[in-house]
C-alpha atoms as a PDB file:
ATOM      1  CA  UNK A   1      31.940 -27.732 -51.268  1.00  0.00           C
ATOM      2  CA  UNK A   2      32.433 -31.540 -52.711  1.00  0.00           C
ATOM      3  CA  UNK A   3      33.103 -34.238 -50.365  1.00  0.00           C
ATOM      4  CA  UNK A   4      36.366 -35.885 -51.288  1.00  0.00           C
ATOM      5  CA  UNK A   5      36.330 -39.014 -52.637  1.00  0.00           C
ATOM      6  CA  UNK A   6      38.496 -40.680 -50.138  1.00  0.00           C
ATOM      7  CA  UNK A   7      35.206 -40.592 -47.472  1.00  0.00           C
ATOM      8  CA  UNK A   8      33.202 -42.877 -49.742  1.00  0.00           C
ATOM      9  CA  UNK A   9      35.507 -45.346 -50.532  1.00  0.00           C
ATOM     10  CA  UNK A  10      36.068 -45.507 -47.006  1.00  0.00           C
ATOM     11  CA  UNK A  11      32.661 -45.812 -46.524  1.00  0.00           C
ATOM     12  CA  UNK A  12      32.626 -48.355 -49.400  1.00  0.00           C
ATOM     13  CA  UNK A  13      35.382 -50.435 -47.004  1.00  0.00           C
ATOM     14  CA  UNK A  14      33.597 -50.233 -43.449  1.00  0.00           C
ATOM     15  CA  UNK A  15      30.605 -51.581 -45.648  1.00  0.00           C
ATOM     16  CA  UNK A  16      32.041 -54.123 -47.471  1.00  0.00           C
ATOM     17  CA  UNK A  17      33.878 -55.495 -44.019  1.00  0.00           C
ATOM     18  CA  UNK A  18      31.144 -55.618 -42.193  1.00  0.00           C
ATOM     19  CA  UNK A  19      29.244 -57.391 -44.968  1.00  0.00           C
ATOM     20  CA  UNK A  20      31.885 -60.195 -45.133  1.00  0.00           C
ATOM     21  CA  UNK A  21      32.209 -60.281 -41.293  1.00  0.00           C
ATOM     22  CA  UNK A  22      28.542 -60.888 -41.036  1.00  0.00           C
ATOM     23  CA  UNK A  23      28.678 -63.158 -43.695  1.00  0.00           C
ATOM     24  CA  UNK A  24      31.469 -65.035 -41.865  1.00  0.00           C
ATOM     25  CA  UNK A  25      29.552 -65.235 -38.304  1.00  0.00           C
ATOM     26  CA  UNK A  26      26.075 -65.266 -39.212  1.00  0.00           C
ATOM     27  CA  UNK A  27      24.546 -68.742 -39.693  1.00  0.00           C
ATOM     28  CA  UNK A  28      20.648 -67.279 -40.859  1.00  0.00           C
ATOM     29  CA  UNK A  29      20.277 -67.867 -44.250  1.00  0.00           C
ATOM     30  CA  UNK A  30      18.618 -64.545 -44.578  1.00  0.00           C
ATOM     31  CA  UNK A  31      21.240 -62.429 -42.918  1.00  0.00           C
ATOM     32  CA  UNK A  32      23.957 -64.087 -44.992  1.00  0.00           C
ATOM     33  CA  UNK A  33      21.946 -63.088 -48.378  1.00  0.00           C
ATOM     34  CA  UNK A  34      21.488 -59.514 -46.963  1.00  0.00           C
ATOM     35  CA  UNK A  35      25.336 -59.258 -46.098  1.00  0.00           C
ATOM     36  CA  UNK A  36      25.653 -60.710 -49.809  1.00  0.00           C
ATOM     37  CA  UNK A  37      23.692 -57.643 -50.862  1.00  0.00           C
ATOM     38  CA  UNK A  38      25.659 -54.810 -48.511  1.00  0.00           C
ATOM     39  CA  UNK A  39      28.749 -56.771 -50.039  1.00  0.00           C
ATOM     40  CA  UNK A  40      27.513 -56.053 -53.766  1.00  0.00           C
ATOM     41  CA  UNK A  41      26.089 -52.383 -52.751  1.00  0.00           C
ATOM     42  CA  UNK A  42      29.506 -51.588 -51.163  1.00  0.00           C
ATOM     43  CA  UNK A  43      31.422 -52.564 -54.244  1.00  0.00           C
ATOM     44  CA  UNK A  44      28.856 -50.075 -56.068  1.00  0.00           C
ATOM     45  CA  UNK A  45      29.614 -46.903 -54.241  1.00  0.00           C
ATOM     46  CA  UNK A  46      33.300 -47.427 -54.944  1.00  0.00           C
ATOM     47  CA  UNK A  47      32.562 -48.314 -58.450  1.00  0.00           C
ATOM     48  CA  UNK A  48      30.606 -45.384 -58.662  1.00  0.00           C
ATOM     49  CA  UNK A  49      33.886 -43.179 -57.208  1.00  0.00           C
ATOM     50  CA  UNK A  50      35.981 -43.918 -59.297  1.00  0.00           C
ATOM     51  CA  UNK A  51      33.525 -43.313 -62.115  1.00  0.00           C
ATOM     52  CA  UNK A  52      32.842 -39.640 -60.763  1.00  0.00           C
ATOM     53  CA  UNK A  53      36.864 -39.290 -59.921  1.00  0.00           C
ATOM     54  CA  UNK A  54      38.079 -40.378 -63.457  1.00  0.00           C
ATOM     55  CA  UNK A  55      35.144 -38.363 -65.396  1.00  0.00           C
ATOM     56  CA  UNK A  56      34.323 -41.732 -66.968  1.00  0.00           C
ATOM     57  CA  UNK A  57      30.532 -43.483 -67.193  1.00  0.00           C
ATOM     58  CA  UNK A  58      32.460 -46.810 -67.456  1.00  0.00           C
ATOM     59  CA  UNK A  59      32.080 -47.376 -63.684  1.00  0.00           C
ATOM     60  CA  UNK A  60      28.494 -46.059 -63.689  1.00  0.00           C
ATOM     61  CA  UNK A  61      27.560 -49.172 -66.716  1.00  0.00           C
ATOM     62  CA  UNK A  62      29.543 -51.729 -64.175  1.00  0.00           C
ATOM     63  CA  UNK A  63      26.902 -50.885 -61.390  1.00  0.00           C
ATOM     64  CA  UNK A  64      24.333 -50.970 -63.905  1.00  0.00           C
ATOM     65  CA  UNK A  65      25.246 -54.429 -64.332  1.00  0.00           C
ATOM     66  CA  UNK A  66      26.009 -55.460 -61.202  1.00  0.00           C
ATOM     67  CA  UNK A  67      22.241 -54.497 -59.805  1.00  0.00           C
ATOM     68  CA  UNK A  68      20.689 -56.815 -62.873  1.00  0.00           C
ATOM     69  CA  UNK A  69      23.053 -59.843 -61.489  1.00  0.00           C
ATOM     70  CA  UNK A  70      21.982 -58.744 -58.108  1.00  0.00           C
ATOM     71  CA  UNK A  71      18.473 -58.474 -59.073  1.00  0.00           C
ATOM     72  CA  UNK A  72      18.687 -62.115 -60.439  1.00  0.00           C
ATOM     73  CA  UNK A  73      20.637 -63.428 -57.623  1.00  0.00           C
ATOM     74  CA  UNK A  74      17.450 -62.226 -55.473  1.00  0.00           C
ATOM     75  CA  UNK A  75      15.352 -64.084 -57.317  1.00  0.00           C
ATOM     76  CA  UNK A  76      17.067 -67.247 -57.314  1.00  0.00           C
ATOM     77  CA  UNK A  77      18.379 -67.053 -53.733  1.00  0.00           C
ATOM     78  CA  UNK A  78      14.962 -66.293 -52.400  1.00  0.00           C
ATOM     79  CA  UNK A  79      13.384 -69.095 -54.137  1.00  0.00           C
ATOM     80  CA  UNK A  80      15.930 -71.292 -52.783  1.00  0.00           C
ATOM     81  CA  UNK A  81      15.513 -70.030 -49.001  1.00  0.00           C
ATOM     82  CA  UNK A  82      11.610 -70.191 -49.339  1.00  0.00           C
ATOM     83  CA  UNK A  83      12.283 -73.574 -50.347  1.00  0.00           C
ATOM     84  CA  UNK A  84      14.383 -74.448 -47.211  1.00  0.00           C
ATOM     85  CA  UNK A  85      12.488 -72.574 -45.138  1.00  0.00           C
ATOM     86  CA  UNK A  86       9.302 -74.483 -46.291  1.00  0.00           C
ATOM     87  CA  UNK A  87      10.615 -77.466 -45.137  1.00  0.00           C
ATOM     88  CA  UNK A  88      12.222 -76.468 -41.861  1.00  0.00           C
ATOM     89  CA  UNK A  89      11.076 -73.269 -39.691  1.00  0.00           C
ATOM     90  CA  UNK A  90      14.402 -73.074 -38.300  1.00  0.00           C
ATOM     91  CA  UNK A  91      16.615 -73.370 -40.668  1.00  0.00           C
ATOM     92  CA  UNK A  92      20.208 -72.329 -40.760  1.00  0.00           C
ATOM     93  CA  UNK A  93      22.862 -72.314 -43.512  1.00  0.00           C
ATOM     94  CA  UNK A  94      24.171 -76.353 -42.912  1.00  0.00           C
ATOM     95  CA  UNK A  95      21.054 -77.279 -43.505  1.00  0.00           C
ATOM     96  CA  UNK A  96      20.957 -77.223 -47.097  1.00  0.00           C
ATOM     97  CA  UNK A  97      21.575 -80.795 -47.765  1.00  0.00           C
ATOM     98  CA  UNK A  98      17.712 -80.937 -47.169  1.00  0.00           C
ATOM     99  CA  UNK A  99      16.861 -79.970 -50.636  1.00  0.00           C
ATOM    100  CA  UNK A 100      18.399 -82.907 -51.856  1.00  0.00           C
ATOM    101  CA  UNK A 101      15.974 -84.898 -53.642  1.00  0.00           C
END
């Protein structure tokens, strides 16, 4: 018994809305990136559908990719935080004008 493929990208649209909610309300820097990622990881599992739906490994090489931008955007975005973060505990999304020089 297969689970139809309407259920995940269902699942793929409660996660992706309540990724861009949160991203919408939040104001913690680190929430937002995480809502980023549930954004990205939501677009994956429908990407992934479709691939297993259409009997093509085209969606399957999109996800590939979209983990290694992911994986960089880590990287870059937590640098970035640390660096905010470094010079303000408390620090919320509007205050990224402090990085400037």
């Amino acid at each position: 018994m297969s689970i139809p493929a309407s259920y995940y990208l269902t699942l793929s649209a409660v996660l992706f809305s309540i990724g861009g909610i949160g991203l919408l309300v939040r104001r913690n820097v680190l929430v937002m990136f995480m809502c980023v990622e549930l954004m990205l990881n939501a677009a994956n599992l429908a990407f992934v559908t479709f691939a297993r739906e259409l009997n093509d490994v085209g969606g399957q090489v999109v996800v590939f990719f979209v983990l290694v931008v992911a994986a960089a955007e880590v990287v870059v975005g937590l640098g970035i935080i640390v660096a905010i973060f470094r010079r303000r505990v408390g620090a919320t999304a509007d205050d990224v004008h402090v990085l400037k020089g």
